[in-house]
Protein backbone atom coordinates (compact mmCIF):
# COMPACT_ATOMS: atom_id res chain seq x y z
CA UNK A 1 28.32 79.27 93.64
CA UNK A 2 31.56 81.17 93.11
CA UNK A 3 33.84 81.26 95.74
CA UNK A 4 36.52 84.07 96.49
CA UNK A 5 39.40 82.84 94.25
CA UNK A 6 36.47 82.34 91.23
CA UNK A 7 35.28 85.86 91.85
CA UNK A 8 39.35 86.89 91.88
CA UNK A 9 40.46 85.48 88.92
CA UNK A 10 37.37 86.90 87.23
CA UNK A 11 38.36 90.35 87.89
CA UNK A 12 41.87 89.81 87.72
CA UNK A 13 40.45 88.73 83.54
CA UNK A 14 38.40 91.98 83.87
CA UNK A 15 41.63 94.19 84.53
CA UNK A 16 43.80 92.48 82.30
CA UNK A 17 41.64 92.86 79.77
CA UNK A 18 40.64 96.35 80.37
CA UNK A 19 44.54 97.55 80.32
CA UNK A 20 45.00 95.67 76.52
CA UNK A 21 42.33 97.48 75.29
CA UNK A 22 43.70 100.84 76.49
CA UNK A 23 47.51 99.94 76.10
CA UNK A 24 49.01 102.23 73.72
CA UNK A 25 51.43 100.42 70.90
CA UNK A 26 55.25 101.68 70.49
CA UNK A 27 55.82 100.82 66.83
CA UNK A 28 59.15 102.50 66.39
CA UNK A 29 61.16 100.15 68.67
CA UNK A 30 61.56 96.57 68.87
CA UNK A 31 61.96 94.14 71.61
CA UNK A 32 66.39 93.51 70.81
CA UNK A 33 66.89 91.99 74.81
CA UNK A 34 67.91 95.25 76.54
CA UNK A 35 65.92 97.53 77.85
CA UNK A 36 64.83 100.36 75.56
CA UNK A 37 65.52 102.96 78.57
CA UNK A 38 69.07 102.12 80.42
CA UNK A 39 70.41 99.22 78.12
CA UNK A 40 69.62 96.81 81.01
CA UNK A 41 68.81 93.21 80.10
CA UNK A 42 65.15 92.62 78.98
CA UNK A 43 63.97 89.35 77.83
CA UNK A 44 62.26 89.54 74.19
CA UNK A 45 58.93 90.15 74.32
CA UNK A 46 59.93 92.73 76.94
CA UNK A 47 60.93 96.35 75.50
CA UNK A 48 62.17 97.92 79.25
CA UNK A 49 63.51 96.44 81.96
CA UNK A 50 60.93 97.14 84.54
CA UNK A 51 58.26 100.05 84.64
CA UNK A 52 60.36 102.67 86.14
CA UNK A 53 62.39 102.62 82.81
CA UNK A 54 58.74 102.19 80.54
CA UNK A 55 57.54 105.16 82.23
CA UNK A 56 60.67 107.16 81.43
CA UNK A 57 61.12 106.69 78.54
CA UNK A 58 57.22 107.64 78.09
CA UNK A 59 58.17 110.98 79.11
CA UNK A 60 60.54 110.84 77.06
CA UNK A 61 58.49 109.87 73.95
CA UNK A 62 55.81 112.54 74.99
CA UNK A 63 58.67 115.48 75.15
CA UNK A 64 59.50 114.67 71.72
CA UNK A 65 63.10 112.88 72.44
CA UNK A 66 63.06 109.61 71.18
């Protein structure tokens, strides 16, 4: 019988899985170690230093700016 932290890390899977599938790619940058959004360090595989910056620079990107 599954206990809690079984029945956790099988949704935690769930979720994780659910936001790859509905992650959108950026092909026109490149992880280079600073953040794409305020030049801030972020290690390689990282493209923004945090998700304030990501979801900046999303507006950005959906305004037509970068």
């Amino acid at each position: 019988m599954a206990d809690d932290l079984d029945r956790a890390s099988d949704l935690q899977a769930a979720l994780n899985e659910s936001a790859a599938r509905h992650r959108e790619d950026v092909p026109h940058i490149v992880p280079t170690g600073e953040c794409h959004a305020c030049e801030a360090p972020a290690d390689p595989p990282k493209l923004f230093c945090d998700a304030a910056c990501a979801e900046e620079f999303e507006k950005f990107r959906q305004r037509g700016w970068v």
